[in-house]
Protein backbone atom coordinates (compact mmCIF):
# COMPACT_ATOMS: atom_id res chain seq x y z
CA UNK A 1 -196.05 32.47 184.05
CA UNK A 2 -198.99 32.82 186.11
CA UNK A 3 -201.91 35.58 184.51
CA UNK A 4 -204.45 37.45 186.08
CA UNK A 5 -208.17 37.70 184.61
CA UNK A 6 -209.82 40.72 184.96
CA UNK A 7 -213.96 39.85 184.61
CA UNK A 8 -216.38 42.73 183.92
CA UNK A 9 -219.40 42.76 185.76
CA UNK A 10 -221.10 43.89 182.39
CA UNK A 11 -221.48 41.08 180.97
CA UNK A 12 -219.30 38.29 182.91
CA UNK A 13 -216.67 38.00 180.07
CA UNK A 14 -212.75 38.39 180.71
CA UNK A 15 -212.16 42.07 179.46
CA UNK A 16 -208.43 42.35 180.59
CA UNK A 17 -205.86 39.43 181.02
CA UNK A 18 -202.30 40.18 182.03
CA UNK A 19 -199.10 38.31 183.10
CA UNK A 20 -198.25 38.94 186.81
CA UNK A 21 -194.85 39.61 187.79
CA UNK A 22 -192.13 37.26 188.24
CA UNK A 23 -189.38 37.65 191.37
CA UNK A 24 -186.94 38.94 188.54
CA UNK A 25 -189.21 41.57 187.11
CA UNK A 26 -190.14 42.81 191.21
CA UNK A 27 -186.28 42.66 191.75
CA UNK A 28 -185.56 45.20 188.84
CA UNK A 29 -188.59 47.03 189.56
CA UNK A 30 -187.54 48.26 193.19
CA UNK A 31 -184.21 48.52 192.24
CA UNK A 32 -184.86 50.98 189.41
CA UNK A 33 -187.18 52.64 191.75
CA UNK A 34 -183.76 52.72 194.55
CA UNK A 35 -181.42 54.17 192.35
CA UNK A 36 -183.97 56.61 190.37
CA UNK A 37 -184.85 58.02 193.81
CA UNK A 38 -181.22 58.92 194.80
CA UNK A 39 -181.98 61.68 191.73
CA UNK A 40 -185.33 62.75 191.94
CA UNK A 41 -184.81 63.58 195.44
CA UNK A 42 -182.51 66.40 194.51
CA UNK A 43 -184.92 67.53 191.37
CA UNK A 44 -186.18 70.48 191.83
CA UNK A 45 -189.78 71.36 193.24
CA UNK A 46 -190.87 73.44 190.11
CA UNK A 47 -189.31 70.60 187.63
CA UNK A 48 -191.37 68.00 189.78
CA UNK A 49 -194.20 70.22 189.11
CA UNK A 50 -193.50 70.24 185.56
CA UNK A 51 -193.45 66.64 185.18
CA UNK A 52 -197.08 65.93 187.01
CA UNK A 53 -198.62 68.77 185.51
CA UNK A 54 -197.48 67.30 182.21
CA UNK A 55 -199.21 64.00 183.08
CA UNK A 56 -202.31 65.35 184.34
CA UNK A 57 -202.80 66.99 180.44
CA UNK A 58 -201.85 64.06 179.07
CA UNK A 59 -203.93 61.96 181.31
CA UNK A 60 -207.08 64.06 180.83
CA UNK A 61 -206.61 64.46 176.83
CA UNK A 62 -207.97 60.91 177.25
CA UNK A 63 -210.95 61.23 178.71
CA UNK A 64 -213.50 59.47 176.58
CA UNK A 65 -211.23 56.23 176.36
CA UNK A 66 -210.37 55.86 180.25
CA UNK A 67 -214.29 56.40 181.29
CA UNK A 68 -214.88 53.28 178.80
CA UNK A 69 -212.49 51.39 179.85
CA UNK A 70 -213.59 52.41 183.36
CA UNK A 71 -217.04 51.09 182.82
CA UNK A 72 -215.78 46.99 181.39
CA UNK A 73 -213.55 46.90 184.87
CA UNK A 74 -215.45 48.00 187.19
CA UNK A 75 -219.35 48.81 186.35
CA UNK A 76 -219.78 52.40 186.37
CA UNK A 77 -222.36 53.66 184.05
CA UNK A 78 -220.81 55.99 181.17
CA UNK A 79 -222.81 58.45 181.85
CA UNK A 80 -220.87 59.12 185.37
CA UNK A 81 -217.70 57.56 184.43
CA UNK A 82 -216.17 60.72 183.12
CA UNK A 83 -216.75 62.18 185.93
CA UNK A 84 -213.63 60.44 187.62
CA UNK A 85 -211.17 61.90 185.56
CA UNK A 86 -211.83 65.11 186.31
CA UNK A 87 -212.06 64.26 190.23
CA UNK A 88 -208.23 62.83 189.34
CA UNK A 89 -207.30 66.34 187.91
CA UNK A 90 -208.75 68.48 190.67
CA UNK A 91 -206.67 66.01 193.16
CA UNK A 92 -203.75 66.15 191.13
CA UNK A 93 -203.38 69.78 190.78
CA UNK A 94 -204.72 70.75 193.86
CA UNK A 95 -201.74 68.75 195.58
CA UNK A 96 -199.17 70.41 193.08
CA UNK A 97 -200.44 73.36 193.98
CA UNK A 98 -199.93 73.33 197.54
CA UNK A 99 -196.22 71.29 197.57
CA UNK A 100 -194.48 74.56 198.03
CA UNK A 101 -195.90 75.27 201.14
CA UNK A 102 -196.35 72.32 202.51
CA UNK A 103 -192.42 71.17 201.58
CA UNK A 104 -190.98 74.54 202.73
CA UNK A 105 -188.44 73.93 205.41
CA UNK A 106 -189.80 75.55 208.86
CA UNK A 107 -187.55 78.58 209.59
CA UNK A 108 -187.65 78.98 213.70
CA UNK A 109 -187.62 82.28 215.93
CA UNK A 110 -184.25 83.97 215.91
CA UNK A 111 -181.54 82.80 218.85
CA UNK A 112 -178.31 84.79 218.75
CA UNK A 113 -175.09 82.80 217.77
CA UNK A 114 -177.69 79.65 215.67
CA UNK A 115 -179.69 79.22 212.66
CA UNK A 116 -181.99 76.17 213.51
CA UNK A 117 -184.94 74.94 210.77
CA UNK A 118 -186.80 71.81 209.86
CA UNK A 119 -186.77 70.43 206.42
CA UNK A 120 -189.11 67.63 204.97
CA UNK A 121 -186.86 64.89 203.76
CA UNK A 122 -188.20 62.50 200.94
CA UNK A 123 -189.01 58.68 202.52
CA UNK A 124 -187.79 56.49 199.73
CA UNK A 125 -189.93 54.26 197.44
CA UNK A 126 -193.22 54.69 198.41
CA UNK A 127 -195.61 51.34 197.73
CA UNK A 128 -199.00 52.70 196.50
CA UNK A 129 -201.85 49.25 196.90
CA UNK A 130 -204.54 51.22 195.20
CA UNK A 131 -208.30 49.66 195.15
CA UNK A 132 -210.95 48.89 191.76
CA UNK A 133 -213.81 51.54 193.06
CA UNK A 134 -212.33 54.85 192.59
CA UNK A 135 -209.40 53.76 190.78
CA UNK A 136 -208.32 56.53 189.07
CA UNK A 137 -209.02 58.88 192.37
CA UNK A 138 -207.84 56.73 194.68
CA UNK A 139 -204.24 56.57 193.04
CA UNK A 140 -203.73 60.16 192.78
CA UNK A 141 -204.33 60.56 196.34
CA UNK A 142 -201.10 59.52 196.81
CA UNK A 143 -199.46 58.98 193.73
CA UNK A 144 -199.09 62.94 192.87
CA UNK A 145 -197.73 64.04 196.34
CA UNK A 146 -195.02 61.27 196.64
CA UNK A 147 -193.71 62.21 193.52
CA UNK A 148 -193.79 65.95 194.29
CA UNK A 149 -192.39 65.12 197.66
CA UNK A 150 -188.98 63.61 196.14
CA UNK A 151 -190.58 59.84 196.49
CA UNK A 152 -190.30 57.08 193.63
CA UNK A 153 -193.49 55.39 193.81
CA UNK A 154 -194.57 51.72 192.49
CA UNK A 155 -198.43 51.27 192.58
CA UNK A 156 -199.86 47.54 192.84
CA UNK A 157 -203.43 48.35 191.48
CA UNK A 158 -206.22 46.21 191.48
CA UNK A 159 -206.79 43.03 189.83
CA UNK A 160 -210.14 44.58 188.39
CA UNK A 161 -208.82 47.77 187.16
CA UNK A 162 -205.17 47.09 186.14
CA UNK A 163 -205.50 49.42 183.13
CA UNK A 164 -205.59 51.95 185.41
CA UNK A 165 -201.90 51.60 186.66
CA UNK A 166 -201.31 51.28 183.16
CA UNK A 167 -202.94 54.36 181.60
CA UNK A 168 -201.25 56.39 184.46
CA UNK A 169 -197.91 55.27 183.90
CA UNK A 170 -198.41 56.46 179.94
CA UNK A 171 -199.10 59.25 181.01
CA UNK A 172 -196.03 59.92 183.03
CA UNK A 173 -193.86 58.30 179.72
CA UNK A 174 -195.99 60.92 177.51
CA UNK A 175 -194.81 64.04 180.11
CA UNK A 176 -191.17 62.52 179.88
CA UNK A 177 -190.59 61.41 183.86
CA UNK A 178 -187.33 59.95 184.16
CA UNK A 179 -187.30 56.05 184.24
CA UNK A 180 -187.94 54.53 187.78
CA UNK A 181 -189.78 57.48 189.03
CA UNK A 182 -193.44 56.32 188.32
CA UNK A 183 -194.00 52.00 188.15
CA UNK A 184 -196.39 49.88 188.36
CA UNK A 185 -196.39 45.72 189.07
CA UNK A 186 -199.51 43.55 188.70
CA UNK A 187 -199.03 41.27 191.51
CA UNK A 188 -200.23 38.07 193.12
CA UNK A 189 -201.61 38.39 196.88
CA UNK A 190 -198.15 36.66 197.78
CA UNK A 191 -195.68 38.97 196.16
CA UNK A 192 -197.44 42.14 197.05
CA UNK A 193 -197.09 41.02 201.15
CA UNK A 194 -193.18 40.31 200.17
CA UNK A 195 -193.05 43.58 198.87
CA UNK A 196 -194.23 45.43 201.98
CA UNK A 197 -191.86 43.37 203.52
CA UNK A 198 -188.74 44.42 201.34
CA UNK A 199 -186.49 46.98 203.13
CA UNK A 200 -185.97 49.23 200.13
CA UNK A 201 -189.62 50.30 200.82
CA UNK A 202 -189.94 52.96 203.06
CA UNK A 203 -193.81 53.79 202.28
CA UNK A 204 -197.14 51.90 202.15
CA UNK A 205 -200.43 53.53 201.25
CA UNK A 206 -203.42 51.36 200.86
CA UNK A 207 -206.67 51.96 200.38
CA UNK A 208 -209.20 49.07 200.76
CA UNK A 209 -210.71 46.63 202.91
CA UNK A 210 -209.92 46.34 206.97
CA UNK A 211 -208.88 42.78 206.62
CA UNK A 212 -206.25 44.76 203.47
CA UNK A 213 -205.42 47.08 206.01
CA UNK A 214 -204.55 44.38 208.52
CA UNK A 215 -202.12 42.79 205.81
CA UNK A 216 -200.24 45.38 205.60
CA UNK A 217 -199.64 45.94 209.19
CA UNK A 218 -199.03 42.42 209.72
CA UNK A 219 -196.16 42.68 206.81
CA UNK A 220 -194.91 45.85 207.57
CA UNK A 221 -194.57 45.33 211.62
CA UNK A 222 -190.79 45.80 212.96
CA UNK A 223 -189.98 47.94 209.91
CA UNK A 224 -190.69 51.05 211.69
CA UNK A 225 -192.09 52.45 208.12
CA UNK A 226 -194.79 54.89 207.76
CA UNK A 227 -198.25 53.21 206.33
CA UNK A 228 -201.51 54.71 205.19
CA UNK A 229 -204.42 52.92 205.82
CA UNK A 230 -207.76 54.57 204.31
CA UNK A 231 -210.26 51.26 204.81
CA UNK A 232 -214.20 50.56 205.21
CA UNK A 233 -216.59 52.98 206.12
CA UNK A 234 -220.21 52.90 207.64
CA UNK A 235 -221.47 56.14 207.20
CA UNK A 236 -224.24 58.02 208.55
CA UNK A 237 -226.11 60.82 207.83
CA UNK A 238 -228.37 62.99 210.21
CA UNK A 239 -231.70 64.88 208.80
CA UNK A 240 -232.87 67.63 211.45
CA UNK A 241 -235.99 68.44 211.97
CA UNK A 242 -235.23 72.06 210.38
CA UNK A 243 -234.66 70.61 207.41
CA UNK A 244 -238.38 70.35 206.72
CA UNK A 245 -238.51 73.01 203.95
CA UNK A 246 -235.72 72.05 202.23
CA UNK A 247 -236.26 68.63 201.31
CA UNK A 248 -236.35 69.20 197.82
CA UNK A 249 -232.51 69.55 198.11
CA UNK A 250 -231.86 67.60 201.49
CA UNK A 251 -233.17 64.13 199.99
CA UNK A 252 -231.24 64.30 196.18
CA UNK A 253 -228.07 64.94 198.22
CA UNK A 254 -228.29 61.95 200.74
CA UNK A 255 -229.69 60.10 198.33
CA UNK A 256 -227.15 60.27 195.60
CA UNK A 257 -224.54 59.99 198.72
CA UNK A 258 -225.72 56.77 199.47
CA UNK A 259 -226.23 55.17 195.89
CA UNK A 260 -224.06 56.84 193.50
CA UNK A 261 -221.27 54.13 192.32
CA UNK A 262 -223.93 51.89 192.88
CA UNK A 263 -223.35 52.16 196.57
CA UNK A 264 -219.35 51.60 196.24
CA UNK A 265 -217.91 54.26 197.98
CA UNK A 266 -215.87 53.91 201.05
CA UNK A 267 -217.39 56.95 202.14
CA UNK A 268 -221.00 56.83 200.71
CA UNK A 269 -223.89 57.34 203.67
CA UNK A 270 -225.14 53.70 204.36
CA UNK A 271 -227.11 55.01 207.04
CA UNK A 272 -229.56 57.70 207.44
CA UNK A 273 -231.17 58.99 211.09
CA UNK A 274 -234.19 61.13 210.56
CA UNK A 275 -235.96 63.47 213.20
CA UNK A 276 -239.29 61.79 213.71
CA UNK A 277 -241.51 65.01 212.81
CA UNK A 278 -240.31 64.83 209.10
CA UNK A 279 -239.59 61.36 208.87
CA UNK A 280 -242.78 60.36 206.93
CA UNK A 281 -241.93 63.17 204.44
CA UNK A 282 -238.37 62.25 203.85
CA UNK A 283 -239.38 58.68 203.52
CA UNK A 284 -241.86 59.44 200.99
CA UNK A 285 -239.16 61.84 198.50
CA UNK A 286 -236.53 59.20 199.49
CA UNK A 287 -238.28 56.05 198.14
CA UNK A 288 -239.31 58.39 195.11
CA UNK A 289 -235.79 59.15 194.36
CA UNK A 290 -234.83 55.81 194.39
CA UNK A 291 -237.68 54.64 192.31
CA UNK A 292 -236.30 56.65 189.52
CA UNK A 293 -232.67 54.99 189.25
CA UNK A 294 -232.52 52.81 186.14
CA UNK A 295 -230.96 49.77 186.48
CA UNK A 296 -228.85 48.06 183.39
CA UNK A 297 -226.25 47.62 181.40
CA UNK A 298 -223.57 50.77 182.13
CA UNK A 299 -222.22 51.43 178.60
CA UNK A 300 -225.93 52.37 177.88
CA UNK A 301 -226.02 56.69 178.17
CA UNK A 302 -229.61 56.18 180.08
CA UNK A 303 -228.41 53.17 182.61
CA UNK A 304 -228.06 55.68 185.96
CA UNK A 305 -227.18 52.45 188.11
CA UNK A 306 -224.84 49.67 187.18
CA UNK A 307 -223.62 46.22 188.64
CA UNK A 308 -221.86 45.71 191.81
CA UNK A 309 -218.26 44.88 190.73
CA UNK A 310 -219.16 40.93 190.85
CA UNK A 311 -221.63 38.68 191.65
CA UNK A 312 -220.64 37.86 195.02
CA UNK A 313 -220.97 41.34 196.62
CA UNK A 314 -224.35 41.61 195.03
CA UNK A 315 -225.47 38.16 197.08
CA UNK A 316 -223.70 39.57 200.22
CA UNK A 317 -226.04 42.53 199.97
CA UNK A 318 -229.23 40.46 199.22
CA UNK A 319 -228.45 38.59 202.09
CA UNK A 320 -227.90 41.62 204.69
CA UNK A 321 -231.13 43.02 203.24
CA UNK A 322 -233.33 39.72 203.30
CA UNK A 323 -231.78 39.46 206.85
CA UNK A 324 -233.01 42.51 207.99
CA UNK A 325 -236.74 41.94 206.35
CA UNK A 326 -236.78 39.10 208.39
CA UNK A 327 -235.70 40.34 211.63
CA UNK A 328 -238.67 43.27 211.17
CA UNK A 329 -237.51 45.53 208.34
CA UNK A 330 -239.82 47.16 205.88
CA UNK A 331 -238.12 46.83 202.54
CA UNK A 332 -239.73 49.98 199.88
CA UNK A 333 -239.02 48.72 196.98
CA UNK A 334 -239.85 45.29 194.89
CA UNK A 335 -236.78 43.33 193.33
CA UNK A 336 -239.07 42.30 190.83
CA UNK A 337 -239.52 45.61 188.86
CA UNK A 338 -235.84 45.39 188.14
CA UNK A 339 -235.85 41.94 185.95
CA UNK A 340 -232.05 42.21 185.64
CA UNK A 341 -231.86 41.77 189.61
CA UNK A 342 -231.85 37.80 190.75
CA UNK A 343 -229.46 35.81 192.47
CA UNK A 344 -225.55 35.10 191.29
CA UNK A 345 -226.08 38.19 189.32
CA UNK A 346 -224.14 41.42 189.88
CA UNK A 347 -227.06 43.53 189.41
CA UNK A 348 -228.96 44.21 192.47
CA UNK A 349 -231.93 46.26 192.40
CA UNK A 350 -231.61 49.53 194.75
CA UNK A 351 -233.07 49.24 198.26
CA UNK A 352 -234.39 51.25 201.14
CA UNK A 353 -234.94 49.86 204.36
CA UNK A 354 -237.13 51.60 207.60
CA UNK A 355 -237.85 50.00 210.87
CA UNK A 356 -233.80 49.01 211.21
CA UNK A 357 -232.18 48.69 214.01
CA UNK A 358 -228.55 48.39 215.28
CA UNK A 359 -229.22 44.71 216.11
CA UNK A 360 -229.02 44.46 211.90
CA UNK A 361 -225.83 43.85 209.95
CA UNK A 362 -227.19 46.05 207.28
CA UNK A 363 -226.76 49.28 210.06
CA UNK A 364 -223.49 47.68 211.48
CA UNK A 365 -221.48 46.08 208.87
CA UNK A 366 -220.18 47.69 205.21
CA UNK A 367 -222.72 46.90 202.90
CA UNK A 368 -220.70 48.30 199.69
CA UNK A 369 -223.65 48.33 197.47
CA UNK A 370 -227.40 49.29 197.01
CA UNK A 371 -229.07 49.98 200.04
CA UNK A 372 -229.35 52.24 202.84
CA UNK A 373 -231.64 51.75 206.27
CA UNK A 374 -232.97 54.71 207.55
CA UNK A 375 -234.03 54.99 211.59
CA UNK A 376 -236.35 57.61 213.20
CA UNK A 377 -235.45 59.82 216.01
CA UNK A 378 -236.27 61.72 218.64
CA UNK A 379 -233.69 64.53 218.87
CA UNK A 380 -229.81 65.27 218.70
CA UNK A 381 -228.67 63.53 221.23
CA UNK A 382 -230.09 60.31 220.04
CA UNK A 383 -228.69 60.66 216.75
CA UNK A 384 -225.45 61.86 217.64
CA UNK A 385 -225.28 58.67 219.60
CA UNK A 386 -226.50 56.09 217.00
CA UNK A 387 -224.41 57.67 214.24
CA UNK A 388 -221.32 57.53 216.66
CA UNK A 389 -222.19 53.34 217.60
CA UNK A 390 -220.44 52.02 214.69
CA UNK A 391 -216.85 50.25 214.38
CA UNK A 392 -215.83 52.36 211.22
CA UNK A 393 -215.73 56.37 211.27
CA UNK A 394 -214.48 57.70 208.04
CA UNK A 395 -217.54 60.45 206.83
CA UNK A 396 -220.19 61.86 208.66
CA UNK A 397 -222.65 64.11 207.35
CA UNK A 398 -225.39 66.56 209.44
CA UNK A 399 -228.33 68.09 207.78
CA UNK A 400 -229.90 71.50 208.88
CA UNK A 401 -230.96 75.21 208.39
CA UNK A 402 -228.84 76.00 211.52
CA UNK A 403 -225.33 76.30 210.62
CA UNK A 404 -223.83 76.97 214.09
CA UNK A 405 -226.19 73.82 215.67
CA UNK A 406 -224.70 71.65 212.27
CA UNK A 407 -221.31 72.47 213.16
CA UNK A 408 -221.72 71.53 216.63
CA UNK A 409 -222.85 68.50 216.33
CA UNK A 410 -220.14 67.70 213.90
CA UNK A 411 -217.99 67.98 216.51
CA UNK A 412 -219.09 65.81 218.26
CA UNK A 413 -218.94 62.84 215.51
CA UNK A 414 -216.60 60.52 216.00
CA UNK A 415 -214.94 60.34 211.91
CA UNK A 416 -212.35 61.70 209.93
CA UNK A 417 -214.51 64.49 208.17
CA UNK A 418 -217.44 65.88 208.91
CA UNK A 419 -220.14 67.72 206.53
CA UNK A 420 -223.14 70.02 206.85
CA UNK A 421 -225.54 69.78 203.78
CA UNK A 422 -223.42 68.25 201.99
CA UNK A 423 -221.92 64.16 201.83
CA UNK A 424 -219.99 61.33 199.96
CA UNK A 425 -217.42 64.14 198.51
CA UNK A 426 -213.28 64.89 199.04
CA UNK A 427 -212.27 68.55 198.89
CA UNK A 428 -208.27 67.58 198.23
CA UNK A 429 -207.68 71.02 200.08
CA UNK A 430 -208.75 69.40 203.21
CA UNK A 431 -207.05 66.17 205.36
CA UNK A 432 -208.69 62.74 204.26
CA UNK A 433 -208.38 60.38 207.06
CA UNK A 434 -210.30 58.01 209.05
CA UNK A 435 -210.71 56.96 213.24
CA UNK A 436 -211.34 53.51 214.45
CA UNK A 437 -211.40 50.65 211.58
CA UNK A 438 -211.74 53.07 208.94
CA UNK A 439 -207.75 53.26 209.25
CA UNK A 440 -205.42 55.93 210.08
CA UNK A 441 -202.75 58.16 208.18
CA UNK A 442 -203.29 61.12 206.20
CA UNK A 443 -204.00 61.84 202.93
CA UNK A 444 -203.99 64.53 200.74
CA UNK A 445 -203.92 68.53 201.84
CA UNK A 446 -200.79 70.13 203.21
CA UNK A 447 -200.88 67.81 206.23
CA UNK A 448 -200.86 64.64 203.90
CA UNK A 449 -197.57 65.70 203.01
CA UNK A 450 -196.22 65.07 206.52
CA UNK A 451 -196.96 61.12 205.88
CA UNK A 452 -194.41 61.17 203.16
CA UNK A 453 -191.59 62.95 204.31
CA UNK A 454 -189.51 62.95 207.45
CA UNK A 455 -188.81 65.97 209.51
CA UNK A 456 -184.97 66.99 209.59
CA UNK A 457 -183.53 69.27 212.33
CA UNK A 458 -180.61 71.40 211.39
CA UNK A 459 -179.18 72.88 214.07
CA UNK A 460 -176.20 75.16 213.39
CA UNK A 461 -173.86 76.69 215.61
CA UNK A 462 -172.11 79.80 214.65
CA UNK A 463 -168.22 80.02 214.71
């Protein structure tokens, strides 16, 4: 039976090894998942409600354990990794919270001699391919509301975090879900594509990489299914001119935005356009704030920035960055004050960049770790522009004393959510999606409901 090796980026040891699934195991999987949908379809909202609330207190009674375990996958420090279970029970509940309304059938204007309405009808089994660098958060997004929709789901996490699927799924068994509801499979590359392929599964939400997101296109095309595709991200971030008295707060928020997770977030700020009248001064707090991040091992309480989640994205970005010194760069901070940082190592010391330009991979292609360039401007118009020239558009983020000139030029931003004073966060309250290759679909908020359910038109006639 082939296994899977999960290696932390701690210390390069194996820290999880499981068997994957075999055809017979998928097989009874999907069709437990089949025949416990036919059921939970017909549960009631409330008793759904019952169920997830009951996993979300059993889930969180665990906090301490899952934010260790969180750090050996994947490299968080402890000192953050905490934080990620309580992101997964604001999600969780916040989605619970709004099923009622968002599930309630659409009653239409009276017409004499008809009663017409819309219901939401339930999909089927809903495939969640969940990804190692929010893996807890990333689940839920869509986890929670298939469930309370009437879904089954089986989530496929990833090979670096399976004890994530696993820790979720006890706590389902510890609230008492009925059996098939709530699986998980760890899967080889292979099996996963057959799976989106299988026509018992009428759902596919995957977060990751574009070339992930083309995979499941690829395997899902001629099914007519719905898919979810939340993939890279190149954000940017915009620093008016106004800003100038507030860069006290301005620079810890973009700052953490960009380098928080160690630079792993889909939508962190990788780039960073400031007007040229303060640009010195944010510069100069900027390379400050970075010079303060410790870099080291992540189960030590003082460690504020950990590995990348293997060796090979480190050396992917030390080569964008040495790139981009070479083509005319100024790199602010020396590799060699952080001894832990050297090649075929997954620790990578933190990195700003000035004098970039969109000629440089570092401004045009997902870094995923460490680094951010930031570019001078001249006014608005400029920025808007350079923070709109970009392939991915998940996040963007404007900076500025003037609300009504923030809000603005957020509308004029080509991504799926925009931000004033404020970046890198998901208010589950509010649609999470993404234009151009950072995917398409919705998740979470009422409207993410609408991606897993159909509409149903009933359409009486009176005798």
């Amino acid at each position: 039976m082939a296994r899977q090796r999960t290696i932390s980026p701690v210390d390069g040891g194996v820290y999880v090894e499981r068997e994957l699934a075999e055809a017979t195991q998928i097989e009874a999987c999907i069709a437990r998942a089949v025949a416990a949908q036919r059921t939970w379809r017909e549960t009631p909202l409330a008793t759904r409600a019952r169920f997830c609330s009951a996993m979300v207190d059993a889930f969180v009674a665990r906090r301490d354990q899952l934010a260790e375990e969180l750090t050996w996958q994947m490299g968080r420090p402890i000192a953050a990794a905490g934080g990620e279970i309580g992101g997964f029970e604001e999600r969780a509940r916040g989605m619970i919270a709004l099923a009622e309304s968002a599930l309630a059938p659409i009653r239409l204007p009276e017409k004499p001699g008809f009663t017409r309405y819309i219901t939401r009808e339930p999909l089927g089994v809903s495939l969640i391919v969940a990804p190692w660098n929010f893996p807890f958060m990333t689940a839920v997004n869509a986890v929670v509301p298939a469930i309370m929709a009437g879904n089954t789901v089986i989530l496929k996490h990833s090979a670096q975090t399976p004890l994530c699927a696993e820790r979720i799924h006890e706590a389902f068994q510890a609230a008492g879900l009925p059996e098939g509801v709530f699986q998980f499979l760890h899967l080889a590359h292979a099996d996963t594509e057959a799976l989106i392929r299988d026509s018992r599964i009428a759902h596919v939400s995957f977060t990751g990489s574009v070339a992930g997101g083309e995979m499941v296109e690829r395997n899902a095309a001629g099914r007519f299914i719905a898919t979810g595709l939340e993939l890279g991200g190149k954000d940017p971030a915009y620093i008016r001119a106004d800003v100038d008295v507030d860069l006290d707060a301005a620079v810890p928020a973009v700052m953490d935005g960009a380098f928080f997770n160690s630079g792993q977030s889909c939508c962190g700020i990788e780039r960073i356009y400031v007007h040229r009248d303060i640009a010195e001064a944010f510069v100069e707090r900027a390379v400050a704030w970075v010079r303060q991040l410790r870099l080291g091992n992540p189960t030590d309480p003082q460690t504020t920035l950990g590995p990348l989640v293997r060796p090979a994205a480190a050396d992917f970005v030390r080569g964008q960055i040495e790139a981009a010194v070479a083509a005319g760069a100024k790199a602010w901070i020396d590799p060699a004050d952080y001894p832990l940082s050297v090649p075929g190592s997954a620790y990578l010391a933190p990195q700003v960049l000035t004098q970039v330009t969109h000629d440089m991979a570092v401004m045009r292609e997902e870094s995923f770790g460490p680094v951010v360039g930031i570019k001078t401007v001249d006014d608005d118009d400029e920025a808007v522009r350079l923070m709109n020239d970009s392939e991915f558009g998940l996040t963007a983020a404007v900076f500025t004393r003037d609300l009504a000139m923030g809000e603005a030029l957020a509308a004029r931003l080509e991504a799926g959510t925009v931000f004033t004073n404020r970046c890198d966060y998901l208010d589950p309250a509010l649609a999470w999606t993404g234009v151009k290759q950072s995917g398409r679909g919705c998740s979470l908020s009422q409207v993410g409901y609408e991606t897993l359910t159909r509409p149903k038109s009933f359409h009486l006639k009176h005798a």
